[in-house]
Protein backbone atom coordinates (compact mmCIF):
# COMPACT_ATOMS: atom_id res chain seq x y z
CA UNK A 1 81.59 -47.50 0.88
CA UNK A 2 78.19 -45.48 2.01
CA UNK A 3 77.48 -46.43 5.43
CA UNK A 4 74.40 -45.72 7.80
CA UNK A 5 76.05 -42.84 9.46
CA UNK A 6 77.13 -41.67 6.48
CA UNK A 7 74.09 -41.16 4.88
CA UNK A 8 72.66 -39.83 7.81
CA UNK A 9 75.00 -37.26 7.62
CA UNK A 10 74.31 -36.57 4.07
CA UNK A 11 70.44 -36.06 5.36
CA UNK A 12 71.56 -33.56 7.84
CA UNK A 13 73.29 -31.82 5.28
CA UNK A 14 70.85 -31.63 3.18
CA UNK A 15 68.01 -30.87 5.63
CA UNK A 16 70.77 -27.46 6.34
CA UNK A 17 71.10 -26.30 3.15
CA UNK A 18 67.32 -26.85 1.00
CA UNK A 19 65.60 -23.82 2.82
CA UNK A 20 68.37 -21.59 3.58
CA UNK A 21 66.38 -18.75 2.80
CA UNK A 22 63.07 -19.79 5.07
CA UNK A 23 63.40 -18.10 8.47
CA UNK A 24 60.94 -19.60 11.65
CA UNK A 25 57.83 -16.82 11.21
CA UNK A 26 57.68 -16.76 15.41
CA UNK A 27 61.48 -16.14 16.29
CA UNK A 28 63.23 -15.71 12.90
CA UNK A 29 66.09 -18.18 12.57
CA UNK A 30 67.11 -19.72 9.58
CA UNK A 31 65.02 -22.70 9.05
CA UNK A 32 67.37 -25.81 8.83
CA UNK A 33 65.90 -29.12 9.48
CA UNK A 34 62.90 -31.07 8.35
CA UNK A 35 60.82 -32.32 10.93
CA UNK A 36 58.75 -34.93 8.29
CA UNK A 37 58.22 -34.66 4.70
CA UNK A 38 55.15 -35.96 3.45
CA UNK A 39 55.02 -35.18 -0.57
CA UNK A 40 53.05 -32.91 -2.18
CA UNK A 41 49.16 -32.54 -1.53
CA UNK A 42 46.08 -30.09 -2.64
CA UNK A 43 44.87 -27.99 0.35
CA UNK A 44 43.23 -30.15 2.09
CA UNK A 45 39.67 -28.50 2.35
CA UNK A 46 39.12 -28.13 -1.12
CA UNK A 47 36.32 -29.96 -1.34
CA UNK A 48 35.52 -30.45 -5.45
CA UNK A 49 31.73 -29.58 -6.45
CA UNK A 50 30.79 -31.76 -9.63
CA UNK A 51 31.91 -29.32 -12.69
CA UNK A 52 35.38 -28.84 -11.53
CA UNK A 53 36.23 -33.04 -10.88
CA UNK A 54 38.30 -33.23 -14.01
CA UNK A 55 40.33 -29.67 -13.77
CA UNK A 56 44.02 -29.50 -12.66
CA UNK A 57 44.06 -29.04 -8.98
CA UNK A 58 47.21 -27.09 -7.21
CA UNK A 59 49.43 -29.33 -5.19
CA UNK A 60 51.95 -27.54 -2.33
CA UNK A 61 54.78 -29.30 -0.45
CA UNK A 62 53.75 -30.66 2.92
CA UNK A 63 57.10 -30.62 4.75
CA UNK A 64 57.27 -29.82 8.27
CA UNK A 65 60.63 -27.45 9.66
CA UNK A 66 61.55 -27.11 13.22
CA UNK A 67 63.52 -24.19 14.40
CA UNK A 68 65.90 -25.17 16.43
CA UNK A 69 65.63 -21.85 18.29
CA UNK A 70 62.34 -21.52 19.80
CA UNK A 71 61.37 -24.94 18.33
CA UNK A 72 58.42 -24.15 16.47
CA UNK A 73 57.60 -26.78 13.98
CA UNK A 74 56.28 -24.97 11.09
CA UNK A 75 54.86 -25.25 7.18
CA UNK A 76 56.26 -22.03 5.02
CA UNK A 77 53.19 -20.41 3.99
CA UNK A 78 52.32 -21.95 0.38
CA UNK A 79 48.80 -21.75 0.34
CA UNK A 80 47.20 -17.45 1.20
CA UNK A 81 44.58 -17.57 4.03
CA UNK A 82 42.87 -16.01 2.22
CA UNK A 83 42.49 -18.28 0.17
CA UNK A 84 41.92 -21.21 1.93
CA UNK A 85 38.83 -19.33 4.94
CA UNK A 86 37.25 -16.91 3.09
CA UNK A 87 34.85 -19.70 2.06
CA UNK A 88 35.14 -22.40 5.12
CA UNK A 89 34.16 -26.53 4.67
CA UNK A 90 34.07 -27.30 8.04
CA UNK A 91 31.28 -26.41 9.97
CA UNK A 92 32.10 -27.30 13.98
CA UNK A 93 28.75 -28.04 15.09
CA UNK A 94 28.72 -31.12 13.01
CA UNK A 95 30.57 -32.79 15.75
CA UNK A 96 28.46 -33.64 18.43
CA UNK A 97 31.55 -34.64 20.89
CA UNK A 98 33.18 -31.41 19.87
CA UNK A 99 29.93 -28.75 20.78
CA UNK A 100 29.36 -30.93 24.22
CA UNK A 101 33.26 -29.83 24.77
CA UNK A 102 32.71 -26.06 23.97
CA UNK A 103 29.25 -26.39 26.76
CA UNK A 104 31.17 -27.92 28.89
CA UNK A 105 34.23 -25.70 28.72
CA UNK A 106 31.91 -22.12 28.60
CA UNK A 107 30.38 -23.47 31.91
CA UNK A 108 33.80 -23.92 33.58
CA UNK A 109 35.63 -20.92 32.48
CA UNK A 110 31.92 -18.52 33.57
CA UNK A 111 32.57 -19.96 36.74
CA UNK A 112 36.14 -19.57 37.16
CA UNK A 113 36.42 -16.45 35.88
CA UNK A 114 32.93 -15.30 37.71
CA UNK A 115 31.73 -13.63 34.62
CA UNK A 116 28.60 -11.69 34.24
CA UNK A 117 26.52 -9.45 32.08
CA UNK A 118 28.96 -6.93 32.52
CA UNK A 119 31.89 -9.05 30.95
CA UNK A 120 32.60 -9.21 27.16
CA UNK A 121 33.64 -12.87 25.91
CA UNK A 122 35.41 -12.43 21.95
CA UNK A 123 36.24 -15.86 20.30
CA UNK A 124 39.08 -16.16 17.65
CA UNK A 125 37.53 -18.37 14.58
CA UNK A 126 34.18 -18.70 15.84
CA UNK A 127 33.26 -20.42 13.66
CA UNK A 128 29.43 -21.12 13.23
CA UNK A 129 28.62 -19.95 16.96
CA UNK A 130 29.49 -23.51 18.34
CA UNK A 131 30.96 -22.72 21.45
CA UNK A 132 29.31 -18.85 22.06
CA UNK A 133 26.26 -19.75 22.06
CA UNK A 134 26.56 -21.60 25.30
CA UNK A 135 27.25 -18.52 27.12
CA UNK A 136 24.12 -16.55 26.05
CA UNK A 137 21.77 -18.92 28.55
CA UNK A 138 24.45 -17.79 30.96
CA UNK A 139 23.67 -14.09 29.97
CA UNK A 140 27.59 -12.96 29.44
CA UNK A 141 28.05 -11.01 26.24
CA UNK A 142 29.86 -12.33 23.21
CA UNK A 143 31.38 -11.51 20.20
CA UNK A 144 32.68 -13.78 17.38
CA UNK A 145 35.34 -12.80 14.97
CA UNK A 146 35.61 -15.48 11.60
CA UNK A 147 36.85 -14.46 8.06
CA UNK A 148 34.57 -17.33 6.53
CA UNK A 149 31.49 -15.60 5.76
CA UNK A 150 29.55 -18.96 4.63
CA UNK A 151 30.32 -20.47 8.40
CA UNK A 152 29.82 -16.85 9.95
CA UNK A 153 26.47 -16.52 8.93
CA UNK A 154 25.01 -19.66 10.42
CA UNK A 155 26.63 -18.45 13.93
CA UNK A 156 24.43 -14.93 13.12
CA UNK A 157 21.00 -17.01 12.56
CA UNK A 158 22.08 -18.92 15.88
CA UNK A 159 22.30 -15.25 17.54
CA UNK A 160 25.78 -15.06 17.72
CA UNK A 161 27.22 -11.41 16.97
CA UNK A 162 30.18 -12.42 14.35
CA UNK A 163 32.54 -9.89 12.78
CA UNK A 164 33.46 -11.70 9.25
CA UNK A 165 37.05 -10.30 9.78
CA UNK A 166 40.75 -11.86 10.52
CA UNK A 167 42.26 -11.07 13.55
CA UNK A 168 45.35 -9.10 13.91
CA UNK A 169 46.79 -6.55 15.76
CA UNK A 170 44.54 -3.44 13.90
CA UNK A 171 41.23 -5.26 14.24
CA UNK A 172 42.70 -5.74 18.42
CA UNK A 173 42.82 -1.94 17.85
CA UNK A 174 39.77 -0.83 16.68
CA UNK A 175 37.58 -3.07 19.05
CA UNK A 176 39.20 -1.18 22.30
CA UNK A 177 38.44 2.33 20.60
CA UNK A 178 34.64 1.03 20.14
CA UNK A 179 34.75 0.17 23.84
CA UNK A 180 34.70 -3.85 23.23
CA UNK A 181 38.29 -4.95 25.19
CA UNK A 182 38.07 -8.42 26.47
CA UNK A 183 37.74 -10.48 29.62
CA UNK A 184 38.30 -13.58 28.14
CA UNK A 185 39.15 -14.74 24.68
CA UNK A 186 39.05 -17.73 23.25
CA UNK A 187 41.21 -19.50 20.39
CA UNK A 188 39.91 -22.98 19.81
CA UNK A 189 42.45 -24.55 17.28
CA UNK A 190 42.82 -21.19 15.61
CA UNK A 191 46.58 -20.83 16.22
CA UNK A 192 47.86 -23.25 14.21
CA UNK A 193 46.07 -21.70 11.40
CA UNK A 194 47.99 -18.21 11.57
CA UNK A 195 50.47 -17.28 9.30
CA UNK A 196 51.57 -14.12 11.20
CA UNK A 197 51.65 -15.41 14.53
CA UNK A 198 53.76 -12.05 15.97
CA UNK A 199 50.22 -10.18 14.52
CA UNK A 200 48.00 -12.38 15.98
CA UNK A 201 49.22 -12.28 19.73
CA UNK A 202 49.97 -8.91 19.67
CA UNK A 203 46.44 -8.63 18.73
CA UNK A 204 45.59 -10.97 21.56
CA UNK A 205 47.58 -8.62 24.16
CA UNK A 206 45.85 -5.45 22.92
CA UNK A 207 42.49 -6.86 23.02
CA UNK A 208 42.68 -8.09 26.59
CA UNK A 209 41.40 -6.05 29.73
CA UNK A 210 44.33 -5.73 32.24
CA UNK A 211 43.23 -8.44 34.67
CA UNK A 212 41.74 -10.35 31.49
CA UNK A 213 42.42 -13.91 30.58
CA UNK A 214 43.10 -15.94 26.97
CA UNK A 215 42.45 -19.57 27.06
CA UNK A 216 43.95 -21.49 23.44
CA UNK A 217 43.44 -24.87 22.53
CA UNK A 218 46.09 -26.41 19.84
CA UNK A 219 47.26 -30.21 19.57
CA UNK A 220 50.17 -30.98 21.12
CA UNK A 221 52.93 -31.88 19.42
CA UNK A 222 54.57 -34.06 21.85
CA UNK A 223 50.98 -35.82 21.05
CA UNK A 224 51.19 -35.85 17.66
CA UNK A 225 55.13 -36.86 17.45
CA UNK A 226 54.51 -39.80 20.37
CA UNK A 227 50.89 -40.99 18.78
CA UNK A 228 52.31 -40.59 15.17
CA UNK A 229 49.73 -38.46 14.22
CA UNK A 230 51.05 -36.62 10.48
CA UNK A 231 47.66 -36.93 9.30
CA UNK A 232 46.90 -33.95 11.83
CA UNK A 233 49.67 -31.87 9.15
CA UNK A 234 47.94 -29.73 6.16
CA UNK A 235 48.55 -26.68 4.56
CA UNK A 236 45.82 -24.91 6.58
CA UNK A 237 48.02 -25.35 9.48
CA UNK A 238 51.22 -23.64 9.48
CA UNK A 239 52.49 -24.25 13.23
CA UNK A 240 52.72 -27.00 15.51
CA UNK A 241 53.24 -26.21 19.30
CA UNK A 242 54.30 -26.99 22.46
CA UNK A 243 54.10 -25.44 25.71
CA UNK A 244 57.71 -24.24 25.44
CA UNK A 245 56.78 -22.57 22.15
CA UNK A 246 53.86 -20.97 23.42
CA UNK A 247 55.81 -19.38 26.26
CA UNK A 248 58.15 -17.82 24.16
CA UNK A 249 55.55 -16.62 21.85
CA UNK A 250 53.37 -15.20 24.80
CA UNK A 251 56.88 -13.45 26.25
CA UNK A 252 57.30 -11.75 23.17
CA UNK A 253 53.85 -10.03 23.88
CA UNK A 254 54.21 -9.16 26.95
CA UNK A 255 52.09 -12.09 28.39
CA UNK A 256 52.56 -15.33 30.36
CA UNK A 257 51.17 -18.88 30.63
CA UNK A 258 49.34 -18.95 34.36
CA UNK A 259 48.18 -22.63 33.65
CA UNK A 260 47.53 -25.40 31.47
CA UNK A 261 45.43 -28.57 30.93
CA UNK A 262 45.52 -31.42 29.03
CA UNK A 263 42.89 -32.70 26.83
CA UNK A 264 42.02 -35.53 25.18
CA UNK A 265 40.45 -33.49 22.09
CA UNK A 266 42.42 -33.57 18.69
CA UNK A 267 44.39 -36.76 19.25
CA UNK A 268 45.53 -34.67 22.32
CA UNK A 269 45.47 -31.05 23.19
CA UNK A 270 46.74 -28.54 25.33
CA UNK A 271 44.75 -25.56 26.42
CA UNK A 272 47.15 -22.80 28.07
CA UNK A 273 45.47 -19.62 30.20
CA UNK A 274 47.21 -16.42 29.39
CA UNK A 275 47.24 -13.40 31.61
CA UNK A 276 49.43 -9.76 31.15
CA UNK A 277 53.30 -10.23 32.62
CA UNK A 278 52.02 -7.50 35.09
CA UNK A 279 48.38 -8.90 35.83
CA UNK A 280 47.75 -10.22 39.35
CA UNK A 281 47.04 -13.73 38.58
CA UNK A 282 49.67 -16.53 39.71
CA UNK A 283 51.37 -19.47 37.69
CA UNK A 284 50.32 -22.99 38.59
CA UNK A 285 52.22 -25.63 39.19
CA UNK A 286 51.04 -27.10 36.18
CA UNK A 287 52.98 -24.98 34.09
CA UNK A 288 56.32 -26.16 35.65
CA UNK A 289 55.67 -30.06 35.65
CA UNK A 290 54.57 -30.06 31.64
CA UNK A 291 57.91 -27.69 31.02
CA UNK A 292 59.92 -29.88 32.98
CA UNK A 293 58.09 -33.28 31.37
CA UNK A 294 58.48 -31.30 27.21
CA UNK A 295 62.43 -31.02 28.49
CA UNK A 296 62.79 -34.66 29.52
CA UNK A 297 60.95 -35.86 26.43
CA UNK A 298 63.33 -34.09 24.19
CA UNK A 299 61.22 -31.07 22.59
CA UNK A 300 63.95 -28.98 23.19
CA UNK A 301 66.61 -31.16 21.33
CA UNK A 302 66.39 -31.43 17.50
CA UNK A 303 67.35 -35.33 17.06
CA UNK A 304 63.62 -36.19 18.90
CA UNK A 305 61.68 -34.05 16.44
CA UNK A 306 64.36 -35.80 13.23
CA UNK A 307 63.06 -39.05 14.20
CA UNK A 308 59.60 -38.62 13.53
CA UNK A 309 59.59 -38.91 9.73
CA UNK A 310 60.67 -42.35 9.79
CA UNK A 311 57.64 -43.50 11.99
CA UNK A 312 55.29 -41.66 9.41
CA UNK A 313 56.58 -43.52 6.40
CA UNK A 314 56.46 -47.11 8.80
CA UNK A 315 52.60 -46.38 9.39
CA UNK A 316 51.72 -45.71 5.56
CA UNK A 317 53.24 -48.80 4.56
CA UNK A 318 51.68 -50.74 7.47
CA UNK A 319 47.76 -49.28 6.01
CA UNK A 320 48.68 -50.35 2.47
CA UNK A 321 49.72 -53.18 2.84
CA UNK A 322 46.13 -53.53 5.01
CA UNK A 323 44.15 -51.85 1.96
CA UNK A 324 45.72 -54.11 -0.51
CA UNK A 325 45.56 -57.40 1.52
CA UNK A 326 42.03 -56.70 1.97
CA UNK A 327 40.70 -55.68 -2.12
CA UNK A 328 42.46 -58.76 -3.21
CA UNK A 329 40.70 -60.67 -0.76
CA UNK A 330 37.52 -59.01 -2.46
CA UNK A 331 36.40 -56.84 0.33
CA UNK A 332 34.49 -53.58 -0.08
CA UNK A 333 35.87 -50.38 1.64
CA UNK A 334 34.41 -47.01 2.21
CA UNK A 335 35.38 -44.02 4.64
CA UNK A 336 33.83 -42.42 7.24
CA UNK A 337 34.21 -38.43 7.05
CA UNK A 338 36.08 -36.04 4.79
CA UNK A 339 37.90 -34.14 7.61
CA UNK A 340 41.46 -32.03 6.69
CA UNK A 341 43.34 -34.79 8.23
CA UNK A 342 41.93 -37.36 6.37
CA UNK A 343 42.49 -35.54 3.06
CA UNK A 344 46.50 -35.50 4.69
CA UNK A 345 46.59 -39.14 5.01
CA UNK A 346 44.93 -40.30 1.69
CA UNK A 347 47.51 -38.21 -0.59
CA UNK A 348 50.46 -39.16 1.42
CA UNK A 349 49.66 -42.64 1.36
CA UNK A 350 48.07 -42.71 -2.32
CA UNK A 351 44.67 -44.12 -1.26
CA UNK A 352 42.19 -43.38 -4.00
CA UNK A 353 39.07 -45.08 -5.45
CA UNK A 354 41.25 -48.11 -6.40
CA UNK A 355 40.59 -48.88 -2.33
CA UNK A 356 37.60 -46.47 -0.99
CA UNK A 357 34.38 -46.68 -3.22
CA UNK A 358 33.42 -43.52 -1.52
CA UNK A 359 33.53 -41.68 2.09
CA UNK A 360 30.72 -40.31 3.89
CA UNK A 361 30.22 -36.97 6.30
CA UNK A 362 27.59 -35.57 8.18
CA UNK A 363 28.00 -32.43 6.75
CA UNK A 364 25.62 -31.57 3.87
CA UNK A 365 28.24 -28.78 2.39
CA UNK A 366 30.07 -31.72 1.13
CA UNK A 367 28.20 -34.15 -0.07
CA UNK A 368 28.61 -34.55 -3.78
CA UNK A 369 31.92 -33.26 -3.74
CA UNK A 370 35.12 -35.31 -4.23
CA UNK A 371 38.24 -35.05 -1.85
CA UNK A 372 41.07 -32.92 -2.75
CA UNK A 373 43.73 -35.23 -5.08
CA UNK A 374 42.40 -38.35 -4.31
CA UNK A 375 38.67 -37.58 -5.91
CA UNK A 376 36.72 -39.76 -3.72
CA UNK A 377 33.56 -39.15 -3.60
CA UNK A 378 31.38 -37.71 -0.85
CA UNK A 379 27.73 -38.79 -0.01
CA UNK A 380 25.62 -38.69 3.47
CA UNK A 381 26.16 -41.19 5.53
CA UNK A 382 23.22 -42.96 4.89
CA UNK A 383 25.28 -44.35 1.69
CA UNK A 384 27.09 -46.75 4.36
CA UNK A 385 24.09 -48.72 5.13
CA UNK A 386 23.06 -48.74 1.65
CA UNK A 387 26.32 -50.73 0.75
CA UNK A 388 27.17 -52.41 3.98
CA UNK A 389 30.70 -52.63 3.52
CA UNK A 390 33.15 -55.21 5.02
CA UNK A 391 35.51 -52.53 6.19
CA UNK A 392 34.81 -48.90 7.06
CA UNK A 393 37.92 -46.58 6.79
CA UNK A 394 37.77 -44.22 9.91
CA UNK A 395 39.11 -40.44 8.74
CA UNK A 396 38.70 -38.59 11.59
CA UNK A 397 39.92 -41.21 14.33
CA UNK A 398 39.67 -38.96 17.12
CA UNK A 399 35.81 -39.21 16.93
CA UNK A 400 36.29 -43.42 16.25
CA UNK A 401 34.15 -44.10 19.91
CA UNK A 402 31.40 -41.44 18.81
CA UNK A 403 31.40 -42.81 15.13
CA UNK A 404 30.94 -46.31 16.23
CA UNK A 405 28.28 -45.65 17.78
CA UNK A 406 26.60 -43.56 15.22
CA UNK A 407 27.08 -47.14 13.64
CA UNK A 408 25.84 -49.01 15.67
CA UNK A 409 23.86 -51.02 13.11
CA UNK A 410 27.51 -52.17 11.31
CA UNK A 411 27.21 -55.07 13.69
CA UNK A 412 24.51 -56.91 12.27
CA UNK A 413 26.45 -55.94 9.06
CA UNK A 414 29.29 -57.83 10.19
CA UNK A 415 31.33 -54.39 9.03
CA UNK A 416 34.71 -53.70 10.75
CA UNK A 417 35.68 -50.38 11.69
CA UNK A 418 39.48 -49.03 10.53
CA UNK A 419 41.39 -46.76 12.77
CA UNK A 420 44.40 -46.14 10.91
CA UNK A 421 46.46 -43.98 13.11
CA UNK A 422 48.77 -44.14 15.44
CA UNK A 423 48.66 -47.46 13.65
CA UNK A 424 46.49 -50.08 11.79
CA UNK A 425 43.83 -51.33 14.17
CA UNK A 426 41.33 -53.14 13.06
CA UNK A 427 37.37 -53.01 15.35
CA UNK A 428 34.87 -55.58 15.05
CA UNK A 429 32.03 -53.81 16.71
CA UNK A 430 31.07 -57.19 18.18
CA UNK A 431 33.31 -56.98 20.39
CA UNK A 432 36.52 -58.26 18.60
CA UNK A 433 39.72 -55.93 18.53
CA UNK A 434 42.81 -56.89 16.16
């Protein structure tokens, strides 16, 4: 007779042997375990234009590993970057929470790190100038390095010197010979995003001045695992992180974490301040108390990151049973946005035009495109008033507060907002949560 343990063990077993040959890409173990498997999806920014709604689209495994070594939780590289940011759908600036962030943080780090006119500021996936172009009113020199060239060239009209380039350890090279080392770089939500993370931070290291700083800002995954947050797991990020992680990465490069905060953006980030092993500046106690907190949460023991799976399939049950409660009641749904993790949590949980009539974004690059797999369509948001829908499907929940108010109008409506992760919660703008 198969009993619970039993097939729990079968599980294990299996989780050793499917990827013997996959080693972690930031320490090299074997791969053995799988951290959460959530099918098989398209990558999730690619948007479809009109003419291509009916061809075959590509679908990759989304299945999450954790190395039991350095514990790195990790996506094997299906999808070439190449591919997927040579041509970019998200534009940053479209977020109005996320560019007050960037002013906010280029004000605090000039200030800290007293930097001048005589100080060079380079920023990893710059994006279209978002954050750099709040230190230009402070007058400290910048430089942007982003392989799209569709989102680099809006950060060049917005005066924003941007090498259309990815970063590695040759690029780190040729900078230094032209004279352009860093005092501070930046990495907003870059590293996740880098297949060759050994090239990337030994990039970092060569590009940084002596006494220089890096500041990166990732998700957490302590975050992610405790807030249930798979929908923040596509293709176009291969690595999730922790702070343990990210000191053994930043060892390996002859570089240390000197401190840490944590943010409220993404669900819940971290952003970590780098320095040279050798450089003069000293390790905050806030390094120590978020090691010593990852340890007693279990992100250095494998059976906390095993358990997370489960929680993801409880959550896409719980939002279709929602969905179909609510269309056989009649009611009309639509989405708000077309981020990446929205694109994550349709295919995983099958939600297609059979429950959303369409989603909306602020970005014009996607409107009258359909999402990856699912095909829904995209229109400006100006579509939601138009239909006045009883329910409005929240994609990118981490912007729900600056969404609803965008909305504000839904209450006359009588819409209700969606927030689907960490679970099913249900707004009534009036004032009424379930």
């Amino acid at each position: 007779m198969m009993t619970l343990h039993s097939v729990r063990e079968l599980e294990l077993q299996d989780n050793s042997n499917s990827l013997e040959s996959a080693s972690c890409r930031l320490c090299g173990t074997t791969l053995r375990h799988t951290m959460v498997d959530l099918g098989m999806s398209p990558p999730c920014e690619s948007f479809l234009p009109p003419h291509l709604v009916d061809a075959a689209e590509t679908y990759f495994p989304l299945r999450v590993m954790i190395c039991d070594c350095c514990w790195l939780a990790q996506l094997r590289e299906y999808v070439n970057p190449q591919e997927i940011f040579t041509e970019y759908a998200y534009f940053s600036s479209y977020s109005t929470s996320w560019v007050d962030h960037a002013q906010r943080y280029a004000m605090m780090i000039s200030e800290r790190l007293n930097l001048s006119g005589e100080h060079l500021v380079v920023e990893l996936a710059s994006n279209d100038g978002y954050l750099l172009q709040h230190f230009s009113p402070l007058g400290v020199p910048v430089l942007g390095v982003e392989p799209a060239a569709n989102v680099a060239a809006v950060a060049e009209e917005r005066g924003v010197p941007t090498l259309v380039e990815f970063f590695g350890a040759n690029l780190a090279h040729r900078l230094v010979a032209e004279g352009r080392a860093a005092d501070l770089v930046i990495g907003n939500n870059v590293l996740a995003q880098v297949p060759d993370l050994n090239d990337f931070v030994a990039g970092v290291s060569i590009l940084l001045k002596p006494e220089g700083v890096v500041t990166l800002e990732f998700p957490h995954i302590a975050r992610l695992m405790s807030e249930n947050q798979f929908d923040t797991i596509y293709h176009e990020h291969y690595s999730y992180f922790s702070l343990l992680t990210i000191e053994t990465l930043a060892a390996r490069h002859g570089m240390r974490v000197i401190d840490v905060e944590e943010l409220p953006t993404h669900g819940g980030s971290l952003r970590v301040y780098l320095a040279h092993d050798d450089s003069q500046w000293k390790t905050s106690v806030a390094v120590t108390e978020l090691r010593n907190r990852e340890r007693a949460e279990g992100l250095d023991n494998i059976s906390t990151y095993l358990a997370f799976d489960q929680r993801a399939r409880q959550t896409k049950r719980k939002l279709l049973s929602f969905l179909i409660k609510a269309k056989d009641e009649g009611k009309t749904i639509c989405g708000y946005g077309a981020p990446g993790k929205g694109n994550t949590l349709l295919n995983y949980c099958g939600i297609g035009r059979d429950f959303l009539d369409f989603t909306v974004d602020r970005n014009p690059y996607k409107h009258g495109r359909c999402t990856p797999g699912m095909r829904i369509p995209i229109r400006p948001v100006a579509a939601i008033e138009a239909v006045k829908p009883d329910y409005i499907l929240i994609l990118p929940w981490n912007l729900r507060e600056e969404i609803i108010a965008q909305l504000e109008d839904a209450a006359e409506w009588g819409t209700k907002f969606v927030v689907p992760i960490p679970s099913v919660e249900i707004i009534d703008p009036r004032g009424d949560t379930q």
